[in-house]
Protein backbone atom coordinates (compact mmCIF):
# COMPACT_ATOMS: atom_id res chain seq x y z
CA UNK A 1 61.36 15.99 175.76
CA UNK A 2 63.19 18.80 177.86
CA UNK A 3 60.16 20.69 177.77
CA UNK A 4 58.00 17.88 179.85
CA UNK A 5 60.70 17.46 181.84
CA UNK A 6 60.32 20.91 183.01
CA UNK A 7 56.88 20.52 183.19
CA UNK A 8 56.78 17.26 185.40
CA UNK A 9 59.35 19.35 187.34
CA UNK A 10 57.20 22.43 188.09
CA UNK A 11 54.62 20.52 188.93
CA UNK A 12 56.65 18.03 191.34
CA UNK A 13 57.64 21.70 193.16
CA UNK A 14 54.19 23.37 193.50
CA UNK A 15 52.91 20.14 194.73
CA UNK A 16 55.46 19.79 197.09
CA UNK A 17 54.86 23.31 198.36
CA UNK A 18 51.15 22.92 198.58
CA UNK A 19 51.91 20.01 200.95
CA UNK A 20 54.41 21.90 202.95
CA UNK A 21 51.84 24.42 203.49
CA UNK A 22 49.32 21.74 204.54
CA UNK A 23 51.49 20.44 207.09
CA UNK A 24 52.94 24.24 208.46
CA UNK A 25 48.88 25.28 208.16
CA UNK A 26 47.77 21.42 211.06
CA UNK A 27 51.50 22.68 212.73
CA UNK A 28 49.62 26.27 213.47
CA UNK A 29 52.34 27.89 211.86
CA UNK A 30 50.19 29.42 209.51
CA UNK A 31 46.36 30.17 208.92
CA UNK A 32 45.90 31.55 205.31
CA UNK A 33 43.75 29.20 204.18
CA UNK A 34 40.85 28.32 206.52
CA UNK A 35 40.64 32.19 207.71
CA UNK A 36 41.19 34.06 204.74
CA UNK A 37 43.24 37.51 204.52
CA UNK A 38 42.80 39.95 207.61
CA UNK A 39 40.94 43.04 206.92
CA UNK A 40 42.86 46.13 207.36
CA UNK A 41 40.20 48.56 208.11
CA UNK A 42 39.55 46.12 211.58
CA UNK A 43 43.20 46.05 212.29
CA UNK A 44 44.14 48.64 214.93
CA UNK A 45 46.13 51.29 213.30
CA UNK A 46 48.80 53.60 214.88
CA UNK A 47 49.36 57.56 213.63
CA UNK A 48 52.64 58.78 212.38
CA UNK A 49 53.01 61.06 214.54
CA UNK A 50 52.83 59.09 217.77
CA UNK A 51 55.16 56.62 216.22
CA UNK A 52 57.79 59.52 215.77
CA UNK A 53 57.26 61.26 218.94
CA UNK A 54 59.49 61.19 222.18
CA UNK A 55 56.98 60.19 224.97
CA UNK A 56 59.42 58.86 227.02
């Protein structure tokens, strides 16, 4: 019995964090889901070395 319990119960909290998501996703909080993962390679990148460097 305390097994389905816990089962009921893990299911009751995924649910409830799918719908969370939902909501956050129509809020514009998030995108995940209708736009996928970014790709890296067409994210701009930034060297090292002009991170470290005093431009100033």
């Amino acid at each position: 019995m305390e097994i389905v319990i816990a089962l009921a119960f893990s299911a009751a909290v995924l649910l409830a964090a799918d719908r969370l998501l939902l909501w956050l996703e129509s809020r514009g909080h998030v995108n995940w889901r209708r736009k996928g993962r970014r790709r890296l390679t067409e994210e701009p990148t930034a060297e090292l070395d002009s991170l470290l460097s005093n431009n100033r």
